[in-house]
C-alpha atoms as a PDB file:
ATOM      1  CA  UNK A   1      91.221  85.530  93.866  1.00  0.00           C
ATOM      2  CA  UNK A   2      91.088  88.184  90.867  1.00  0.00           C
ATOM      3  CA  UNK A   3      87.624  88.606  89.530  1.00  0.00           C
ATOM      4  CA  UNK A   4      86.453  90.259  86.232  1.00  0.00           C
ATOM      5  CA  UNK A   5      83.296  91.553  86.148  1.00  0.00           C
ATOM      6  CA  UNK A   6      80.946  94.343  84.686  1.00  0.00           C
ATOM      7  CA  UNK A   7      81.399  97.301  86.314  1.00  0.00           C
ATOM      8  CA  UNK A   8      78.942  99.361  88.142  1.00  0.00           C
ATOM      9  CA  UNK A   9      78.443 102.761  89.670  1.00  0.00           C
ATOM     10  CA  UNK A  10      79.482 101.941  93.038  1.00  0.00           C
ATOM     11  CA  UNK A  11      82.902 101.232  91.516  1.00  0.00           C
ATOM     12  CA  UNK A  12      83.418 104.541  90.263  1.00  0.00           C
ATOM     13  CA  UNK A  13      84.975 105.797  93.251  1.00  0.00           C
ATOM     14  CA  UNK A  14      88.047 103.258  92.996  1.00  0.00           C
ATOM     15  CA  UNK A  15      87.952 104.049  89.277  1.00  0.00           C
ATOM     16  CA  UNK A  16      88.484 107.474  89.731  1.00  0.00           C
ATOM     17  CA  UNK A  17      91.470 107.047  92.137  1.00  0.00           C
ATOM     18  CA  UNK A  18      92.798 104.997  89.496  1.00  0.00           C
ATOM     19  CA  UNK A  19      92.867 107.288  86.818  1.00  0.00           C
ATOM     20  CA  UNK A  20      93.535 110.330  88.894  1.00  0.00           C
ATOM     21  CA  UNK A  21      96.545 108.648  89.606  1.00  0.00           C
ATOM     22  CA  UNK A  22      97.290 108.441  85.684  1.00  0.00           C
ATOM     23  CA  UNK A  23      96.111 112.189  85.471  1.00  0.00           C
ATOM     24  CA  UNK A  24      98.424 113.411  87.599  1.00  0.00           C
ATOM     25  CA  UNK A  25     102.009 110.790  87.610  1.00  0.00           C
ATOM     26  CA  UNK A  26     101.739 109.240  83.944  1.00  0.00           C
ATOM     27  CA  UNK A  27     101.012 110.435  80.498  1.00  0.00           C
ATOM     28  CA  UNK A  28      98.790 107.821  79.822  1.00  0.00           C
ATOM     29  CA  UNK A  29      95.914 110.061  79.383  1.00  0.00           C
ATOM     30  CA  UNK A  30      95.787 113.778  78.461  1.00  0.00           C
ATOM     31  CA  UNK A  31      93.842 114.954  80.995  1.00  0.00           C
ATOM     32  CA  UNK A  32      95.570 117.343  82.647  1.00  0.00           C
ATOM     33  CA  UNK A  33      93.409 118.136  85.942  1.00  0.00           C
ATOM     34  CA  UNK A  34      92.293 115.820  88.491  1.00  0.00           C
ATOM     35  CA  UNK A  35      88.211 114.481  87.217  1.00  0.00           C
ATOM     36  CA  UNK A  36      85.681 114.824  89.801  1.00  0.00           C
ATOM     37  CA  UNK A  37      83.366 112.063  90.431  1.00  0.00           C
ATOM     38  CA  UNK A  38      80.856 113.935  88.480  1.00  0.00           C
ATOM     39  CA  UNK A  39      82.526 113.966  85.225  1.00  0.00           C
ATOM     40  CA  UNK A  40      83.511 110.361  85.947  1.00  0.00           C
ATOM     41  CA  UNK A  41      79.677 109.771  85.946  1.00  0.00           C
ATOM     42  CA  UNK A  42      79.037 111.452  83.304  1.00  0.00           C
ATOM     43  CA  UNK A  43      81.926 108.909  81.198  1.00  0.00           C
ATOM     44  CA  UNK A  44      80.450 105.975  82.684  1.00  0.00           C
ATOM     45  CA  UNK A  45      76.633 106.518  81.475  1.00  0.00           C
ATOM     46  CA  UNK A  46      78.487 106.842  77.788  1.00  0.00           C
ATOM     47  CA  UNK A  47      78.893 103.017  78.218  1.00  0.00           C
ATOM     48  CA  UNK A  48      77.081 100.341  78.271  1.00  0.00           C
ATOM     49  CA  UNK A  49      75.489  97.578  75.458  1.00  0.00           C
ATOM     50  CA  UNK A  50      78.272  97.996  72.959  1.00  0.00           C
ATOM     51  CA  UNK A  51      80.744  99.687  75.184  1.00  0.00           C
ATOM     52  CA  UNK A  52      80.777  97.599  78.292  1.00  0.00           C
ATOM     53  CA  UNK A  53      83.492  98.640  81.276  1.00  0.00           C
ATOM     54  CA  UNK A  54      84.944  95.707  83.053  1.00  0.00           C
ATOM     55  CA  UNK A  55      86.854  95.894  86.708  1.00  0.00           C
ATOM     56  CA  UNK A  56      89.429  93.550  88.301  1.00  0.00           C
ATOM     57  CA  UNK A  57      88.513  93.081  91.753  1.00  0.00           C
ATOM     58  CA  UNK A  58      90.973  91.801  94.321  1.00  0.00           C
ATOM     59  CA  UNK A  59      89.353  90.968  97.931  1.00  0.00           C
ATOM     60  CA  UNK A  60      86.989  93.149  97.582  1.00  0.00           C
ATOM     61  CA  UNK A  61      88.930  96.060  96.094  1.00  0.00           C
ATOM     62  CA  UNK A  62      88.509  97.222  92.148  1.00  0.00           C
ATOM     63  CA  UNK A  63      92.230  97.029  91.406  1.00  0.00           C
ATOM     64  CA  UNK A  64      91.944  98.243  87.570  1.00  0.00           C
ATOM     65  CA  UNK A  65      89.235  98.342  85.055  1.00  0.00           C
ATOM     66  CA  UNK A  66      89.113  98.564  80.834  1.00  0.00           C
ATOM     67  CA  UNK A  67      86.283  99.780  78.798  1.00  0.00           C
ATOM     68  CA  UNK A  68      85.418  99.961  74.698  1.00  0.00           C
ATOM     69  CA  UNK A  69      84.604 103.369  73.692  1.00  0.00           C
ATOM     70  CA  UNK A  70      82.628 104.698  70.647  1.00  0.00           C
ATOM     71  CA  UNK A  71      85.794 105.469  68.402  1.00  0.00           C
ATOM     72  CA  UNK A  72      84.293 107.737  66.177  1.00  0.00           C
ATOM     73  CA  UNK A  73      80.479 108.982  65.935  1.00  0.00           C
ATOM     74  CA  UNK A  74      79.837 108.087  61.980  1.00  0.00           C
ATOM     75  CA  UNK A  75      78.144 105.176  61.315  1.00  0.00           C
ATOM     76  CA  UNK A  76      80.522 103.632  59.125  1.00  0.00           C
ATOM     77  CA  UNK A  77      82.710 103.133  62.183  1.00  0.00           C
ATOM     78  CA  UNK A  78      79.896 101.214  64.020  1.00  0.00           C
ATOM     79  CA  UNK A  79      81.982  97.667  64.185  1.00  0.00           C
ATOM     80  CA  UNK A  80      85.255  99.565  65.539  1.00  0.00           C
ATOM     81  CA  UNK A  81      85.954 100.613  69.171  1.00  0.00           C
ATOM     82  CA  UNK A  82      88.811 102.017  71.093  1.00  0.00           C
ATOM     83  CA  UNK A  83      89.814  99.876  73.894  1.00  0.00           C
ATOM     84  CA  UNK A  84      91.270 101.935  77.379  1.00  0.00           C
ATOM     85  CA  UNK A  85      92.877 100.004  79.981  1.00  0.00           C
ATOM     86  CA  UNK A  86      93.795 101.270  83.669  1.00  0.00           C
ATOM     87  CA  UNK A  87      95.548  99.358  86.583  1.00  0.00           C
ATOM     88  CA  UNK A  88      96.070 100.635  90.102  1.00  0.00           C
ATOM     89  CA  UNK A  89      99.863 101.859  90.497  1.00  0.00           C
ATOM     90  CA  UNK A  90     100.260  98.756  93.568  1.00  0.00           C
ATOM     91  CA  UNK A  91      99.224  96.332  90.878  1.00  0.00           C
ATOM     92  CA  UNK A  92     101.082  96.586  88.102  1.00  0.00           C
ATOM     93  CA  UNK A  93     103.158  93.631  86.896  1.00  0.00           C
ATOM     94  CA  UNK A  94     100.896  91.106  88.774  1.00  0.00           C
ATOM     95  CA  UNK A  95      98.689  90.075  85.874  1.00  0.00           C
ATOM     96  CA  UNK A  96      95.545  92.427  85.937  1.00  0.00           C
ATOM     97  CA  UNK A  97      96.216  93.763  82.708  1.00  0.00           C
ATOM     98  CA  UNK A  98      96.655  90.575  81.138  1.00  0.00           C
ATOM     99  CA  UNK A  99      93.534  89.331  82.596  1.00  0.00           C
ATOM    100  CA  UNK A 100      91.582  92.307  81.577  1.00  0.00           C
ATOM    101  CA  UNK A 101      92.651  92.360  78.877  1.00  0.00           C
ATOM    102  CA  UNK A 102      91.942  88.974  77.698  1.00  0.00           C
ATOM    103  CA  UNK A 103      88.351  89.168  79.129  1.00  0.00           C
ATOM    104  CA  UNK A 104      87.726  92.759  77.017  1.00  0.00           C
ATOM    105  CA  UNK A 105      88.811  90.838  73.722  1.00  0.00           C
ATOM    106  CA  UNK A 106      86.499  88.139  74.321  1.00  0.00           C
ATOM    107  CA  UNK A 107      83.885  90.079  74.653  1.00  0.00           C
ATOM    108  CA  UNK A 108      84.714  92.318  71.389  1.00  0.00           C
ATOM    109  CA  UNK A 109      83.709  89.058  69.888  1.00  0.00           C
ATOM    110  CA  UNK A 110      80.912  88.518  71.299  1.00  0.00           C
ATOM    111  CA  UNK A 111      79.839  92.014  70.224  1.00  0.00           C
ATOM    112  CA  UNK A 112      80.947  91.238  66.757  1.00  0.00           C
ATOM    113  CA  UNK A 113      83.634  94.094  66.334  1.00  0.00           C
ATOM    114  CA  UNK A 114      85.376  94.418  63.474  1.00  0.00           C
ATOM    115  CA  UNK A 115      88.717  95.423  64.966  1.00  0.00           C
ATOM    116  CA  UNK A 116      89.862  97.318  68.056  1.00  0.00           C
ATOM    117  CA  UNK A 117      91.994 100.747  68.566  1.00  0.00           C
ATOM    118  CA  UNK A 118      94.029 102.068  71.447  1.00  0.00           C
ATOM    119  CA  UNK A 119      96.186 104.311  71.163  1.00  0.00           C
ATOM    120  CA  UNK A 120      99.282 104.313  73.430  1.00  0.00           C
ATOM    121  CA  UNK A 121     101.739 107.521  74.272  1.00  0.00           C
ATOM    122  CA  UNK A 122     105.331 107.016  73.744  1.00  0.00           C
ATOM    123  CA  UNK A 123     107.044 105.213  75.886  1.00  0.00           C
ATOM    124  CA  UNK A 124     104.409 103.084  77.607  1.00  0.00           C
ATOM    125  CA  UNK A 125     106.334 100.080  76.925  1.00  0.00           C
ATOM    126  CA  UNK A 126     104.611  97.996  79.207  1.00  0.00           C
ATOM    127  CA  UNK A 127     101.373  99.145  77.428  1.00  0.00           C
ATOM    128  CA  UNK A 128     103.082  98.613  74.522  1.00  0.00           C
ATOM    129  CA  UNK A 129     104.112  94.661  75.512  1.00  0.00           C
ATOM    130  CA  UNK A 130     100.495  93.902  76.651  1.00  0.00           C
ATOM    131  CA  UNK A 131      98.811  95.245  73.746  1.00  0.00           C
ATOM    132  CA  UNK A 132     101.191  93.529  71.544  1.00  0.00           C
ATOM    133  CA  UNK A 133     101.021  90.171  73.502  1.00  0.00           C
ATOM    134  CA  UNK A 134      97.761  89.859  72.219  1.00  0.00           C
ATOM    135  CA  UNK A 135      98.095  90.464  68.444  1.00  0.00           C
ATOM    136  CA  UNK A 136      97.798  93.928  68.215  1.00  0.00           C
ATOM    137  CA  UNK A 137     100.104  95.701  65.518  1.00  0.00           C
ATOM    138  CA  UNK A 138     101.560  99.155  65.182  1.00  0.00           C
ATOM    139  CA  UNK A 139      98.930 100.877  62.453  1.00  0.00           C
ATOM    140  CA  UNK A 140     100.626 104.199  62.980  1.00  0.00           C
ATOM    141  CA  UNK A 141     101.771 107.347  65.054  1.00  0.00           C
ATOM    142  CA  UNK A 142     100.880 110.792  65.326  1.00  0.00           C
ATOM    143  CA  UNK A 143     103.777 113.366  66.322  1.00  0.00           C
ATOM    144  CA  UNK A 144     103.572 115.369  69.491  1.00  0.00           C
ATOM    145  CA  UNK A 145     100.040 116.092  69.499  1.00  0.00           C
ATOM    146  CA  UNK A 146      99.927 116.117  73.533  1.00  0.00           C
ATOM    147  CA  UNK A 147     101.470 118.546  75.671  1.00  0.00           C
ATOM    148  CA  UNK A 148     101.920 117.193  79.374  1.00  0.00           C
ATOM    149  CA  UNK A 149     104.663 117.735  82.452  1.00  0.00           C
ATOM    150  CA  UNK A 150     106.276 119.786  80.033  1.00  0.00           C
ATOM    151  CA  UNK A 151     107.181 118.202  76.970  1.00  0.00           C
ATOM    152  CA  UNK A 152     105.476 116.946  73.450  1.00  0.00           C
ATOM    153  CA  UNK A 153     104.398 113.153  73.602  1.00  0.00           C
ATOM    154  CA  UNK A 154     103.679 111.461  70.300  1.00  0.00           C
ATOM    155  CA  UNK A 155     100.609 108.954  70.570  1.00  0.00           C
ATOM    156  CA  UNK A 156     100.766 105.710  68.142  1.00  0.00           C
ATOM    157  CA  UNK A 157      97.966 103.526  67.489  1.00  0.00           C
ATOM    158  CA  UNK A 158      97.710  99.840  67.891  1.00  0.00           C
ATOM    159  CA  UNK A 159      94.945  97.810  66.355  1.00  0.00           C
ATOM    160  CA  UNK A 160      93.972  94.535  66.812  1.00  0.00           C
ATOM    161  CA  UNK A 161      91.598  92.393  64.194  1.00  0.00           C
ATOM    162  CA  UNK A 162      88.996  90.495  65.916  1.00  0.00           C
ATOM    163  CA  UNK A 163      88.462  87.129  64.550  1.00  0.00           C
END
């Protein structure tokens, strides 16, 4: 049975496998080398409180995770988070991302956030269908501003209005 959870440090292993996947096959993030656990550590003490990270965990085995993120430093911005959501390659299209998803939203709320950000590289359309399943709206794109496998890849931004 899928569980959600708060992550925790032991996790970060399967975390990092995850996203080193994404590093290196999708465009899904920008990075363009392979993180070390160390830097990985070093992401995950940035959360916490206000910017919890949440896993799926299948028999034992973190199968994807999501996390709010500070979205920018000003203090204005205090009730506004970016939202990140990762799902092992194997998994996809079995329900994780819903389920994370849903659980991350809830507890926006319970933090009292304002409204959430992610922003989503062209072409993700199953990023795109998730995000949008749950409310979120188009609030605008930026033009080839990442430069990965070789081409420009525009990012747009979804937002989503907690209520």
């Amino acid at each position: 049975m899928l569980q959600i959870r708060d992550a925790v440090l032991s996790d970060l292993p399967a975390m990092l496998a995850i996203y080193n996947y994404a590093v290196e096959n999708l465009v899904a993030t920008f990075d363009l080398e392979p993180q070390t656990l160390a830097q990985r550590e070093v992401w995950f003490h940035k959360h916490g409180g206000r910017h919890p990270i949440i896993v799926a965990e299948y028999e034992g085995n973190v199968i994807g995770y999501c996390s709010l993120s500070v979205f920018r430093e000003k203090p204005a911005y205090q009730k506004s988070t970016e939202l990140s959501i990762y799902i092992a390659p194997d998994q996809s299209g079995k329900g994780v991302g819903t389920t994370l998803m849903s659980a991350i939203l809830e507890r926006a709320r319970q933090l009292e956030y304002h409204t959430i950000v992610s922003g989503i590289v062209g072409g993700n359309d199953a990023s795109v269908k998730l995000h949008e399943k749950f409310g979120f709206t188009l609030a605008g794109r930026f033009q080839e501003v990442g430069f990965k496998f070789g081409e420009w890849h525009d990012v747009h931004f979804y937002q989503w209005m907690v209520k």
